[in-house]
N, C-alpha and C. Protein backbone atom coordinates (compact mmCIF):
# COMPACT_ATOMS: atom_id res chain seq x y z
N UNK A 1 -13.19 -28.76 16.65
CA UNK A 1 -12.57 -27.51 17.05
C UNK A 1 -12.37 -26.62 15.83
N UNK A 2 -12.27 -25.67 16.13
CA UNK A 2 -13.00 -24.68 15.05
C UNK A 2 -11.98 -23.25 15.27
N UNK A 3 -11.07 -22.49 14.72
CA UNK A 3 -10.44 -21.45 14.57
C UNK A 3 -11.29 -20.30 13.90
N UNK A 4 -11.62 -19.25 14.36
CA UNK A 4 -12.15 -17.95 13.71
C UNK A 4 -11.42 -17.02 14.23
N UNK A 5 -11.30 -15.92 13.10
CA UNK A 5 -10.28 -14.31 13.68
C UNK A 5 -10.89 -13.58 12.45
N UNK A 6 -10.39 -12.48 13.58
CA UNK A 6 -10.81 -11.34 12.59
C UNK A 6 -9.93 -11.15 11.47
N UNK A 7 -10.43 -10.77 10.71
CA UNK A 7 -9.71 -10.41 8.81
C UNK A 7 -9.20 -8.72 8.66
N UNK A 8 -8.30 -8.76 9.32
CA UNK A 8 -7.63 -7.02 9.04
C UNK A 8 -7.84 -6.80 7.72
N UNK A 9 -7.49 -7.44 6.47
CA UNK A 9 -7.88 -6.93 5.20
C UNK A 9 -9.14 -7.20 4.53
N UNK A 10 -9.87 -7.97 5.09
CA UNK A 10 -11.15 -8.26 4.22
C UNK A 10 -12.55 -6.37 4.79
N UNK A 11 -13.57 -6.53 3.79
CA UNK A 11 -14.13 -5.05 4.43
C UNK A 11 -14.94 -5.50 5.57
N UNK A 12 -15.13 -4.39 6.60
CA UNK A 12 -15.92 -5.05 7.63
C UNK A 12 -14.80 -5.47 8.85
N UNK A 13 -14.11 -6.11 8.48
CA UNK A 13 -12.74 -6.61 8.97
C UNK A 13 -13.49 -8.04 9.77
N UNK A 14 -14.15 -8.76 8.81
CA UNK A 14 -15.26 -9.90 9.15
C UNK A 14 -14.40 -10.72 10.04
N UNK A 15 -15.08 -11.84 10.90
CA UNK A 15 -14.97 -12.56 11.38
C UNK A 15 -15.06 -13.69 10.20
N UNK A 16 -13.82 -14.92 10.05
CA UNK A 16 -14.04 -15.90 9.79
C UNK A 16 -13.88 -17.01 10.22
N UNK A 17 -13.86 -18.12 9.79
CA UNK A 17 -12.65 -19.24 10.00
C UNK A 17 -11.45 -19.34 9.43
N UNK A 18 -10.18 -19.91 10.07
CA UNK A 18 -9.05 -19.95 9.63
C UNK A 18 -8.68 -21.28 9.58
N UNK A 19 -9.38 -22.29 8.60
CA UNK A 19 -9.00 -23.55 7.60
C UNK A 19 -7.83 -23.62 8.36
N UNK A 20 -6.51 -23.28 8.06
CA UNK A 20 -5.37 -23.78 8.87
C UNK A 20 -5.23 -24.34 10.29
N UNK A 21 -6.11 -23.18 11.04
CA UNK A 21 -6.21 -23.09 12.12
C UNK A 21 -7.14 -24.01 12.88
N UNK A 22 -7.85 -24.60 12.42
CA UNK A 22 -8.81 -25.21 12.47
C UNK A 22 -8.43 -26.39 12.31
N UNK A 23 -7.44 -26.67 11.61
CA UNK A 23 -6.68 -28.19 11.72
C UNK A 23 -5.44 -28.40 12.64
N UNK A 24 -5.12 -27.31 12.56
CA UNK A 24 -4.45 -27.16 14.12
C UNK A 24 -4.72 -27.48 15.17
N UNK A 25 -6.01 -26.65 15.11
CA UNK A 25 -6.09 -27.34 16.54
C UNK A 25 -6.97 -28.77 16.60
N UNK A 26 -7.38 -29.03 15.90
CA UNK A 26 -7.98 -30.52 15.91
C UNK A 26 -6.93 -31.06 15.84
N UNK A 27 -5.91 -31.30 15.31
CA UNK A 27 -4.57 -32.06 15.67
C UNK A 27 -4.18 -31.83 17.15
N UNK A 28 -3.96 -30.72 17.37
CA UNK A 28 -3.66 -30.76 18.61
C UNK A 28 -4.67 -31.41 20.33
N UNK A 29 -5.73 -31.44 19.50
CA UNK A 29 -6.69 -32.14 20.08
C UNK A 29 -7.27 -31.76 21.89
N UNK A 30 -6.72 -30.63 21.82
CA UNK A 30 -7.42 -29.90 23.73
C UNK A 30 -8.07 -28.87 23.43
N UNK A 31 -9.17 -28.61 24.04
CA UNK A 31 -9.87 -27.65 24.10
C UNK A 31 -9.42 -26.70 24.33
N UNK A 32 -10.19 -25.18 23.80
CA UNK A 32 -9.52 -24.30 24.31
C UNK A 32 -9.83 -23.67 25.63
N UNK A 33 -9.32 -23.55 26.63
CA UNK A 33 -9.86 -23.17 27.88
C UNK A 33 -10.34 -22.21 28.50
N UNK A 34 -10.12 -21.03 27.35
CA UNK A 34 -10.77 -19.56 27.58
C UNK A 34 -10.86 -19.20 26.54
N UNK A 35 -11.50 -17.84 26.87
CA UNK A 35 -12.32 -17.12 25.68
C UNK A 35 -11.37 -16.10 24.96
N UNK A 36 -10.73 -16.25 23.17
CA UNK A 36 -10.00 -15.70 22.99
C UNK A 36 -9.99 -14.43 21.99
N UNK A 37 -9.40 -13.64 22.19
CA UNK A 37 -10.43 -12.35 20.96
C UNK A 37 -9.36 -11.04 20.83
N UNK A 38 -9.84 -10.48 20.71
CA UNK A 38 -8.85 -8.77 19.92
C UNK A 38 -9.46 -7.87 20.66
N UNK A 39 -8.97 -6.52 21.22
CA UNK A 39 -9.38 -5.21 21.29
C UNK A 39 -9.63 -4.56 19.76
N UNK A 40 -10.65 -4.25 19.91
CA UNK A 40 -11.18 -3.67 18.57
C UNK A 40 -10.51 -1.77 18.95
N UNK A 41 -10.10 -1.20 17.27
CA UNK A 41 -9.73 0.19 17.13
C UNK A 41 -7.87 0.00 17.95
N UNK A 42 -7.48 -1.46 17.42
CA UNK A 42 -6.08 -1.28 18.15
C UNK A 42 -5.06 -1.85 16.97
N UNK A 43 -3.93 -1.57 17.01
CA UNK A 43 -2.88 -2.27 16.31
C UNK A 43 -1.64 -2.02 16.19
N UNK A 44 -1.42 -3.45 16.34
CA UNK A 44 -0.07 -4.16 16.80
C UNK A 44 1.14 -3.38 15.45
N UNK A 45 2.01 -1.88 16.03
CA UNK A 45 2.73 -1.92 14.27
C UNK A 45 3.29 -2.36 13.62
N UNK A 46 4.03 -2.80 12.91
CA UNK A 46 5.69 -3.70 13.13
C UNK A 46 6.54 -2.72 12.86
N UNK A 47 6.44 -1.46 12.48
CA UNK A 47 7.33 -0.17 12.51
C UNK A 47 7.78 -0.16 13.74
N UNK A 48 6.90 -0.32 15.45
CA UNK A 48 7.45 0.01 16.20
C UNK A 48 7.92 -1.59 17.29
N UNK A 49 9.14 -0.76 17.41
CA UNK A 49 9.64 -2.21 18.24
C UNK A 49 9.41 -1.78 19.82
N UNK A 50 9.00 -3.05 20.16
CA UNK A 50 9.05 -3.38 21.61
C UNK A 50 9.95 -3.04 22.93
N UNK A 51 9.87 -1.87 23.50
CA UNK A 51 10.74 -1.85 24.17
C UNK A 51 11.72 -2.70 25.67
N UNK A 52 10.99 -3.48 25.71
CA UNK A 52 10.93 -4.90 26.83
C UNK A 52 11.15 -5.73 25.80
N UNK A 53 11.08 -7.01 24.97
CA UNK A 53 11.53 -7.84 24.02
C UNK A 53 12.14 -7.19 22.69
N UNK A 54 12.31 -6.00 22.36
CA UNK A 54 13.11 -6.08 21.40
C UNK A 54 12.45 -6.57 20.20
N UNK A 55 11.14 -6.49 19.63
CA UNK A 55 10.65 -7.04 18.52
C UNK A 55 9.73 -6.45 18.26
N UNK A 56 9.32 -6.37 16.65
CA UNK A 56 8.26 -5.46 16.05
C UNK A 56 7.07 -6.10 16.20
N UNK A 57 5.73 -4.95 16.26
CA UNK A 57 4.83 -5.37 16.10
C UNK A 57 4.34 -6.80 15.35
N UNK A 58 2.76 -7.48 15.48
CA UNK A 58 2.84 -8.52 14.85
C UNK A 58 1.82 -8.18 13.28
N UNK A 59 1.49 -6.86 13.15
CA UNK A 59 0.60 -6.72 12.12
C UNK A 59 -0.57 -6.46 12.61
N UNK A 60 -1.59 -6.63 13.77
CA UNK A 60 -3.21 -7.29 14.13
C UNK A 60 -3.25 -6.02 14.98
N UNK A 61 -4.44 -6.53 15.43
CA UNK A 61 -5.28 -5.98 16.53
C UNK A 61 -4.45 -6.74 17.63
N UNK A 62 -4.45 -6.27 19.03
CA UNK A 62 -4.22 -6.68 19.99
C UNK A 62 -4.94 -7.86 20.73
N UNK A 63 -4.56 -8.64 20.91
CA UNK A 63 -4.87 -9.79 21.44
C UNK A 63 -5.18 -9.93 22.84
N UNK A 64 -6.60 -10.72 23.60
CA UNK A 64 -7.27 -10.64 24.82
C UNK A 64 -7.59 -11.66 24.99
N UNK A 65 -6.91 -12.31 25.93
CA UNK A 65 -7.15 -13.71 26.56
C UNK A 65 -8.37 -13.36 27.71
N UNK A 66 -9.85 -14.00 27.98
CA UNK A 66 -10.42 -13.61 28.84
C UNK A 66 -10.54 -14.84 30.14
N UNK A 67 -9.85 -14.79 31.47
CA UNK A 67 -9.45 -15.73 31.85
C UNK A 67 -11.12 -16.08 33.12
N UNK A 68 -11.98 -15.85 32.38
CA UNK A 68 -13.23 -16.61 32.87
C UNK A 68 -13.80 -18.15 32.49
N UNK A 69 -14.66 -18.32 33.15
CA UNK A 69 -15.10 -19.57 32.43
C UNK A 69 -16.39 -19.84 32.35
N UNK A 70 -16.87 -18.79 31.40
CA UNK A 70 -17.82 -18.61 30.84
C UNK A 70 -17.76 -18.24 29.10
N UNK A 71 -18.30 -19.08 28.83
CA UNK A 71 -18.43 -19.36 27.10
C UNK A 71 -19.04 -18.01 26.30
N UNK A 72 -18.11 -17.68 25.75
CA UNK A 72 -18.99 -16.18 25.02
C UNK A 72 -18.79 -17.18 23.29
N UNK A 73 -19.52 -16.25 22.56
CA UNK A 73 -19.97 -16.80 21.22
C UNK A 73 -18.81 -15.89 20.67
N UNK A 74 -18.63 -16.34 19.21
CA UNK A 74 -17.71 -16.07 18.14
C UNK A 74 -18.58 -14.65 17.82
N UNK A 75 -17.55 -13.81 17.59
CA UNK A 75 -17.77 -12.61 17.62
C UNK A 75 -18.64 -11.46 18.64
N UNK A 76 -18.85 -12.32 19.55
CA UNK A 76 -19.67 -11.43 20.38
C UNK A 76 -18.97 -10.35 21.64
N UNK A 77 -19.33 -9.59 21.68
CA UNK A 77 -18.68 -8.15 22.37
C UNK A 77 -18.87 -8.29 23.94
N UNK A 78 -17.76 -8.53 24.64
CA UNK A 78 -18.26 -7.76 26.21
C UNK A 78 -16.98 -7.34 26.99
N UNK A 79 -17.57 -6.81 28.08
CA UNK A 79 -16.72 -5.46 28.55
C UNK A 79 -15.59 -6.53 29.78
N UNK A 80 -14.50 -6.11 29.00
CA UNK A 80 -13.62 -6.49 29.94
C UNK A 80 -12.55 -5.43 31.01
N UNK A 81 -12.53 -6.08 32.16
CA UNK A 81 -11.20 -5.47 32.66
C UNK A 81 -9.52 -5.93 32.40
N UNK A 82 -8.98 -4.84 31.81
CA UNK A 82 -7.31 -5.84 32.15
C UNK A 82 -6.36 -5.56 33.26
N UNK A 83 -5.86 -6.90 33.57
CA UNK A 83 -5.32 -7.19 34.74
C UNK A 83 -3.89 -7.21 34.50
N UNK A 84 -3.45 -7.53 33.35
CA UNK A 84 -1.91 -7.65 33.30
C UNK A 84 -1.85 -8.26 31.64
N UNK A 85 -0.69 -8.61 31.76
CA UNK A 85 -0.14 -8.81 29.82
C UNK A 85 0.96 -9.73 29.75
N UNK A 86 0.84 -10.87 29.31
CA UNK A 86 2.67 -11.65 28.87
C UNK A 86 2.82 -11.39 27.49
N UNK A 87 3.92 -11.72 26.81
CA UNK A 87 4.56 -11.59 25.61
C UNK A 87 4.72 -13.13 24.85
N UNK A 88 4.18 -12.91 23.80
CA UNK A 88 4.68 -14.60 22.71
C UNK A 88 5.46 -13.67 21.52
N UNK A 89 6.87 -13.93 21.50
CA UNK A 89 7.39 -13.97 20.41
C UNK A 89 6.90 -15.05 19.35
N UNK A 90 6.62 -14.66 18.17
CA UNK A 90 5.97 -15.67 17.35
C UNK A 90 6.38 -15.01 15.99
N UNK A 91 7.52 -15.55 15.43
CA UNK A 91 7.99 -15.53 14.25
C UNK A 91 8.90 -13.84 14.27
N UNK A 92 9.37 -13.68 15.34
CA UNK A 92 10.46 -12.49 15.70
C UNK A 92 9.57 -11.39 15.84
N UNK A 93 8.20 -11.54 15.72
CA UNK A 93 7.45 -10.39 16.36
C UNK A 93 6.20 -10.64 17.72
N UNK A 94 6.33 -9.39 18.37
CA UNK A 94 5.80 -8.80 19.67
C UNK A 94 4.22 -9.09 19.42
N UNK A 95 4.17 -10.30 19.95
CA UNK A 95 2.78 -10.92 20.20
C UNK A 95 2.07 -10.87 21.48
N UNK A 96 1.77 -9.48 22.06
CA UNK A 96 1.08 -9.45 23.02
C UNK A 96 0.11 -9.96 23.58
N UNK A 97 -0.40 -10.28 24.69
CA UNK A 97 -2.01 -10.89 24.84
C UNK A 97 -2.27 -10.09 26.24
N UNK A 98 -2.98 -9.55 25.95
CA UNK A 98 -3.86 -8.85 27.57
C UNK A 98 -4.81 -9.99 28.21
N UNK A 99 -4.50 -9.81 29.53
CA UNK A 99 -4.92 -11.24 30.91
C UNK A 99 -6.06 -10.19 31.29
N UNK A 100 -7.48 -10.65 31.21
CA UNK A 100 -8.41 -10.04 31.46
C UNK A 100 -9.83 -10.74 32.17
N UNK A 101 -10.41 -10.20 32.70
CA UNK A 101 -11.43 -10.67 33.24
C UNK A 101 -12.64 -10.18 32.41
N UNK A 102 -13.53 -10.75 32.15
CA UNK A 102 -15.27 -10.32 31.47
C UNK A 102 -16.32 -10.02 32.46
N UNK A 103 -16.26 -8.77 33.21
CA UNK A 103 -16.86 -8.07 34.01
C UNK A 103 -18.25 -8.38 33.91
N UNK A 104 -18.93 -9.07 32.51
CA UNK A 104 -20.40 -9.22 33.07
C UNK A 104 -19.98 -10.36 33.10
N UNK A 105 -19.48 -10.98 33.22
CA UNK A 105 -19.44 -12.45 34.06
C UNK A 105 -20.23 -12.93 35.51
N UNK A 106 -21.31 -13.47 35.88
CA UNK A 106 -21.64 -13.41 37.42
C UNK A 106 -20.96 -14.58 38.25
N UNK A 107 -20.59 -13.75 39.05
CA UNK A 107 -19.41 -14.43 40.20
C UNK A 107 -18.07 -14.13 40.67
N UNK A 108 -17.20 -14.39 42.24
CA UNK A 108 -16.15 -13.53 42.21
C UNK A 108 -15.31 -12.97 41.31
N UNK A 109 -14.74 -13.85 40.04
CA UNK A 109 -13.90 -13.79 38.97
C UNK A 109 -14.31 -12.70 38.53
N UNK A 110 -15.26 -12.16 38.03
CA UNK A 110 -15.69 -11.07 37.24
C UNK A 110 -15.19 -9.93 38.09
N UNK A 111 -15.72 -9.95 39.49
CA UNK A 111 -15.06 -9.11 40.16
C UNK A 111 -13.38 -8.75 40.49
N UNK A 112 -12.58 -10.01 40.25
CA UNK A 112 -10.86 -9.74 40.16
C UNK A 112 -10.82 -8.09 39.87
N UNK A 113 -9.78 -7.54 40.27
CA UNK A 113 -8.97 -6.31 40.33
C UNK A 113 -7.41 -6.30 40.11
N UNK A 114 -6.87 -7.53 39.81
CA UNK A 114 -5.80 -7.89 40.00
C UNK A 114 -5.20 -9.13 39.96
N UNK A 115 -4.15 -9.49 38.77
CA UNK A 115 -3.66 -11.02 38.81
C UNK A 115 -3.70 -11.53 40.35
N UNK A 116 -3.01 -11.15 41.16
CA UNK A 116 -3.41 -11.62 42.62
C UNK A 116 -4.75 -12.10 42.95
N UNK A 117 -5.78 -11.19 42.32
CA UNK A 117 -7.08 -11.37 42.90
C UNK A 117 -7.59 -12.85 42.31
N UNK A 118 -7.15 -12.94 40.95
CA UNK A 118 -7.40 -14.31 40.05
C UNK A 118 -6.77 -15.45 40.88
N UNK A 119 -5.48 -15.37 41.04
CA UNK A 119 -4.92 -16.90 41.92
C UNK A 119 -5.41 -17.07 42.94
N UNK A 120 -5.80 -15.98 43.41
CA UNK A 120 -6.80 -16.17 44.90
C UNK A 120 -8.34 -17.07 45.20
N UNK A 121 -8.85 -16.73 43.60
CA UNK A 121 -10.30 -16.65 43.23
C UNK A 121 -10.18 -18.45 42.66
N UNK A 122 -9.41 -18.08 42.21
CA UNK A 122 -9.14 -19.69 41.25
C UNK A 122 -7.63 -19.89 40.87
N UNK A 123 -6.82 -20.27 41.85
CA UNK A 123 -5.65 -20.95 41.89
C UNK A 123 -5.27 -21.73 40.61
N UNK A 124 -4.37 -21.20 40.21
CA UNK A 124 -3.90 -22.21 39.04
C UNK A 124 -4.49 -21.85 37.99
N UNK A 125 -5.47 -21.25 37.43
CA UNK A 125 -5.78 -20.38 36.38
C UNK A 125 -5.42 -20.04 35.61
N UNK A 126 -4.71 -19.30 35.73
CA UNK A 126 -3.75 -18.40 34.84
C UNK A 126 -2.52 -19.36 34.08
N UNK A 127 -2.08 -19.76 35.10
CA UNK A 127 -0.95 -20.81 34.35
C UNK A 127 -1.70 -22.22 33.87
N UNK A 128 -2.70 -22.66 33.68
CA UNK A 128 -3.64 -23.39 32.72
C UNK A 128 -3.30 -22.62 31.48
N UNK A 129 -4.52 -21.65 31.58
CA UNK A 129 -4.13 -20.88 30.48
C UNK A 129 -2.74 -20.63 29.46
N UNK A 130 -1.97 -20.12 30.53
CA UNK A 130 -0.79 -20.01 29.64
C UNK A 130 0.01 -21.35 28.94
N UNK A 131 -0.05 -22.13 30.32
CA UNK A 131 0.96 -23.82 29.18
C UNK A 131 0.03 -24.00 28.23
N UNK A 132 -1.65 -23.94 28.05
CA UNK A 132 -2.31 -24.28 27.01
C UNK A 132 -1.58 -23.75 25.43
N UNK A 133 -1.46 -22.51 25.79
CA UNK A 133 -0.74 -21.41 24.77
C UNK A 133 0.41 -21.80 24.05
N UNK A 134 1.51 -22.29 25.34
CA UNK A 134 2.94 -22.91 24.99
C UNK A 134 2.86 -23.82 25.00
N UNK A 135 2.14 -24.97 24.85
CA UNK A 135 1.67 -26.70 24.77
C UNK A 135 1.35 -26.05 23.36
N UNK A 136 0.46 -25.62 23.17
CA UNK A 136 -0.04 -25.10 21.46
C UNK A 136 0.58 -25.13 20.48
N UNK A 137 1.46 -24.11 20.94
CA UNK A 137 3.11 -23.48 20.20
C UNK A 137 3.78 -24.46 19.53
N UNK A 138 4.05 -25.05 20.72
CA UNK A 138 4.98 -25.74 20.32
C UNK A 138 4.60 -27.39 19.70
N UNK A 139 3.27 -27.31 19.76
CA UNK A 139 3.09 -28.87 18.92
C UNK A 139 2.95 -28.57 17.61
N UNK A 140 3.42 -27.55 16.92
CA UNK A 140 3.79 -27.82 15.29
C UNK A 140 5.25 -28.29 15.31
N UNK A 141 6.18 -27.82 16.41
CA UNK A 141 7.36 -29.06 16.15
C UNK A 141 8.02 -27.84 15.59
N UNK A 142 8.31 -26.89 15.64
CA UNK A 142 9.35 -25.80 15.40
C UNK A 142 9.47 -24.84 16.44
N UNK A 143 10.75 -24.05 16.15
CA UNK A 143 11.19 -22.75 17.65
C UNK A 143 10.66 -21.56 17.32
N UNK A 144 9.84 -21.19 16.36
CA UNK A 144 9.52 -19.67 16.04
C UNK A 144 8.43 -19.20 16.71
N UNK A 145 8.20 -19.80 17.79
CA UNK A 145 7.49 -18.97 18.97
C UNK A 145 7.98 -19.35 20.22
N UNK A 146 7.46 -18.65 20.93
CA UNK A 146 8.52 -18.37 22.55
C UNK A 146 7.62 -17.61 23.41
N UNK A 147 6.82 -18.69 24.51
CA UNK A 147 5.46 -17.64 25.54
C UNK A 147 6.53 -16.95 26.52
N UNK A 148 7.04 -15.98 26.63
CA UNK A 148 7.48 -15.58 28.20
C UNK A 148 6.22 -15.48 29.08
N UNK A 149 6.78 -16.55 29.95
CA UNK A 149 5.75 -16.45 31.44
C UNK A 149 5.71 -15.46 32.21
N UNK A 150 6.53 -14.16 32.30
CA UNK A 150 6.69 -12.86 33.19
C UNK A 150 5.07 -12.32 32.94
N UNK A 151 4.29 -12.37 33.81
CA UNK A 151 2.87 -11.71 34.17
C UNK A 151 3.19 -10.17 34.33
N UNK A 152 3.21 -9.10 33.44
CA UNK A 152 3.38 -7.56 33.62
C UNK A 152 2.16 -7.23 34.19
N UNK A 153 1.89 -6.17 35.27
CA UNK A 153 0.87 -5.67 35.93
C UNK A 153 -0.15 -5.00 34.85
N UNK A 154 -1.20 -4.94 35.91
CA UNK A 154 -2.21 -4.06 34.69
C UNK A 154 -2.12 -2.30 34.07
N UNK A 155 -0.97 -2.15 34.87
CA UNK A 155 -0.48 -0.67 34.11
C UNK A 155 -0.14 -1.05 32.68
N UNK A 156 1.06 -1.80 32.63
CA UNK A 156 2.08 -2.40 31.47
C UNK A 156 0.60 -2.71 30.75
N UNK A 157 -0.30 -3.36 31.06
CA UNK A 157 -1.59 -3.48 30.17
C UNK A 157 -2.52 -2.40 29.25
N UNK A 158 -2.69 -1.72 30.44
CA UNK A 158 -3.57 -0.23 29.97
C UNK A 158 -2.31 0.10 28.72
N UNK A 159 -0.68 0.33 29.21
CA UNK A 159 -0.30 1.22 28.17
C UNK A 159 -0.08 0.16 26.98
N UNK A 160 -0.09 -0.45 27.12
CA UNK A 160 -0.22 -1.38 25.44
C UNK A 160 -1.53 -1.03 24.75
N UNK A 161 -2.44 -0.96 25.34
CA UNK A 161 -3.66 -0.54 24.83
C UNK A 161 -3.96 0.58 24.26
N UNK A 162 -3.29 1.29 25.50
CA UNK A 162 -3.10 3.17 24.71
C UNK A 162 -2.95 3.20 23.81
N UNK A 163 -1.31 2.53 23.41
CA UNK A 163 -0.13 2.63 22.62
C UNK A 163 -0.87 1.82 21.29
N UNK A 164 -1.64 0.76 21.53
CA UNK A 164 -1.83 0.45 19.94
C UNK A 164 -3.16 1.37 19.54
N UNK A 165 -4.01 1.83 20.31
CA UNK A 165 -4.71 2.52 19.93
C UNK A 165 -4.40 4.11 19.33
N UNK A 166 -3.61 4.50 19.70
CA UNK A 166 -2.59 5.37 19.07
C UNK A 166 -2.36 5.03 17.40
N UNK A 167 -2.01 3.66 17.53
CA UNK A 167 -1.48 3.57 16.51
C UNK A 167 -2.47 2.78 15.17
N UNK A 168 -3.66 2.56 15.86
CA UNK A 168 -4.81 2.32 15.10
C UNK A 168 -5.13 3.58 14.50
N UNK A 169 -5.32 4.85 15.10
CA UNK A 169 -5.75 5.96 14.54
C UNK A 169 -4.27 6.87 13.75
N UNK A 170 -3.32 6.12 13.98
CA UNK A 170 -2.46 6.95 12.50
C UNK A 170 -2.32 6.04 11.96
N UNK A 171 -2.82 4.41 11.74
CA UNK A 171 -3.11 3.86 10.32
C UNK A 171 -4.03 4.47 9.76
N UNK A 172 -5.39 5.07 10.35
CA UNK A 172 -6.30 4.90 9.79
C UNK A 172 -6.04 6.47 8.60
N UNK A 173 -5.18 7.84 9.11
CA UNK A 173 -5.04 8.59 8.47
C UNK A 173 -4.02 8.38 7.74
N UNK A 174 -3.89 6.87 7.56
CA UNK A 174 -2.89 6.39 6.26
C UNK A 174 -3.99 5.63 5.01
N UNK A 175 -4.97 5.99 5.13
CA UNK A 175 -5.86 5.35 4.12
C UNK A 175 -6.22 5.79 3.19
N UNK A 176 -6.14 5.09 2.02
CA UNK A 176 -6.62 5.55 0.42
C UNK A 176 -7.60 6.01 0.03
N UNK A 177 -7.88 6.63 -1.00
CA UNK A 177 -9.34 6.41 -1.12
C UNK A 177 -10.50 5.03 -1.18
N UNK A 178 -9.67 3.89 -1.06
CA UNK A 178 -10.34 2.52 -0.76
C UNK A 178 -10.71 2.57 0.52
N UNK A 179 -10.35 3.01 1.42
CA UNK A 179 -10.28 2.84 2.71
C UNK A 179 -9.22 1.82 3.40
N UNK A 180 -8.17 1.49 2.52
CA UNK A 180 -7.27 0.54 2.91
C UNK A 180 -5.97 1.03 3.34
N UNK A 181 -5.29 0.75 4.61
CA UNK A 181 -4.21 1.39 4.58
C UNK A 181 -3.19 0.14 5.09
N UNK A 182 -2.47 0.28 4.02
CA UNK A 182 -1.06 -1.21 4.70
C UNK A 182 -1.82 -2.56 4.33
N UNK A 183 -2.35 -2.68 3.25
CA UNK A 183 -2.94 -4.18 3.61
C UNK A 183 -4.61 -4.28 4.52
N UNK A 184 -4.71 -3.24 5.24
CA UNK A 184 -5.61 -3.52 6.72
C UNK A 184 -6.79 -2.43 5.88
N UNK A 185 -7.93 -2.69 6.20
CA UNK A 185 -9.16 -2.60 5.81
C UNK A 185 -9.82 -1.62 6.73
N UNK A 186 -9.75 0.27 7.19
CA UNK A 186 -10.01 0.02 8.26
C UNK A 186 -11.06 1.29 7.89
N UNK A 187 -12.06 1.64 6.89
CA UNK A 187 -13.28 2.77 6.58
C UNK A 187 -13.53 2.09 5.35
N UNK A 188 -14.76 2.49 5.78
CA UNK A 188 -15.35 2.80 4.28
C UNK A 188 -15.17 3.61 3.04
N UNK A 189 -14.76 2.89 1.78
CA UNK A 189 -14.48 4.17 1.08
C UNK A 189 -15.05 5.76 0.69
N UNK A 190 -16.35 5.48 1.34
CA UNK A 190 -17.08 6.99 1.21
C UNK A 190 -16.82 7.44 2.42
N UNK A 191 -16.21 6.98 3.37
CA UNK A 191 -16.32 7.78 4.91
C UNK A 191 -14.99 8.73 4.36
N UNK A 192 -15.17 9.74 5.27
CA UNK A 192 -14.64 10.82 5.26
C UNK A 192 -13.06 10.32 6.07
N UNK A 193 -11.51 10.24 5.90
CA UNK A 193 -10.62 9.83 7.11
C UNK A 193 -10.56 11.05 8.64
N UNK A 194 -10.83 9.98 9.48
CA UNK A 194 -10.30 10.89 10.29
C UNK A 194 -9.45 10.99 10.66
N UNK A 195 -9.89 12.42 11.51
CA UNK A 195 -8.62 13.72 11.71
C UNK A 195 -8.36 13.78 13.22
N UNK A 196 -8.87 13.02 14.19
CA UNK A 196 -8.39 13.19 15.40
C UNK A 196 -7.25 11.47 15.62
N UNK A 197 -7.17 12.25 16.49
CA UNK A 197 -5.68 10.60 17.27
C UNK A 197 -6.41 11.25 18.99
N UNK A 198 -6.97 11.71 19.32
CA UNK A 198 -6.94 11.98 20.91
C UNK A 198 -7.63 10.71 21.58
N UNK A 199 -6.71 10.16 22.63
CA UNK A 199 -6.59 9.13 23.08
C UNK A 199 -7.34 9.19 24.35
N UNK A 200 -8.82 8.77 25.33
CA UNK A 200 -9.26 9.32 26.06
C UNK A 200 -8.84 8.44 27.58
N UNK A 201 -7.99 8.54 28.43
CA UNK A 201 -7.96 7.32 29.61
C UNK A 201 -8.97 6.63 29.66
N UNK A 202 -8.55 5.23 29.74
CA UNK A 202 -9.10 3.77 30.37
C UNK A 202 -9.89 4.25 31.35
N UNK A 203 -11.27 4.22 31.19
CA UNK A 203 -12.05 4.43 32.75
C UNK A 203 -12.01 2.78 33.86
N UNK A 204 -12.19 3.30 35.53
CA UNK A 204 -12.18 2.56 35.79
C UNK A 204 -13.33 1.21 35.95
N UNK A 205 -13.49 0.10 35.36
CA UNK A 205 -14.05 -0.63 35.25
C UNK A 205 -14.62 -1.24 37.06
């Protein structure tokens, strides 16, 4: 078992492995049961706190649980719908994860429209998923994470998405001439920063 994430500060914002993580979960010894990954052009602030938990951003990109069961490769891109969002407090910050389906997926699942549509499609699903998460958590044997099980609809989803994408584009007009802003890696140093924030609605998938 094998841990890879994306590198907010490295250039590129590469995909690696995370050595730690990677012994993690081989200690912990269960597979992982879905496909796990980031919305790219998003981020989590810790300037802004959570208005439902009360806690700052976690630093990252936003986090996308894809609740199919179909194997996508490490780093590879596809189009999801989101259905809804729970919360992991994890070390006093707002660790979101968007509950999503992978639309080129072939078969009903891909088609879901709605957490409803998932328990319908495949019963018990979702809460696999999630104890996997809080079974996870909690086998390092400390309290500094906390899954709330409350499933928020896919509105509460879209606007997390908005909202960090918002806030991806006023990091990015926080960048140096390195292209670094806060630690996070997010142009090239010859690119020009940009000057827009206009946020365009979620089309419907």
């Amino acid at each position: 078992l094998q841990k890879f994430e994306v590198q907010p500060h490295v250039p590129g914002n590469a995909i690696l492995e995370d050595p730690k993580g990677s012994d993690r979960l081989a200690a912990f010894g269960r597979p992982v049961p879905f496909n796990y990954g980031c919305l790219p052009q998003t981020f989590r602030d810790p300037d802004h706190v959570d208005e439902l938990y009360n806690a700052p951003g976690d630093n990252d990109p936003l986090d996308i649980l894809d609740l199919g069961d179909r194997t996508v490769g490490v780093g590879e891109v596809v189009q999801c719908r989101p259905l809804g969002a729970v919360c992991l407090i994890d070390e006093g910050q707002a660790d979101w994860k968007i509950l999503a389906v992978n639309t080129e997926q072939p078969g009903p699942l891909g088609e879901a429209r709605s957490i409803e549509d998932v328990e319908r499609i495949a019963p018990g699903r979702i809460r696999e998923c999630l104890n996997w998460i809080d079974d996870f958590k909690r086998s390092s044997g400390d309290d500094e994470a906390k899954l709330h099980f409350e499933i928020h609809d896919a509105q509460r989803a879209v606007s997390l998405i908005e909202q960090d994408h918002v806030s991806w584009h006023a990091l990015i007009k926080q960048a140096g001439p390195d292209g670094v802003a806060r630690g996070h890696w997010v142009r090239s140093p010859e690119q020009a920063p940009a000057v827009t924030s206009t946020v365009e609605p979620l089309k419907e998938l």
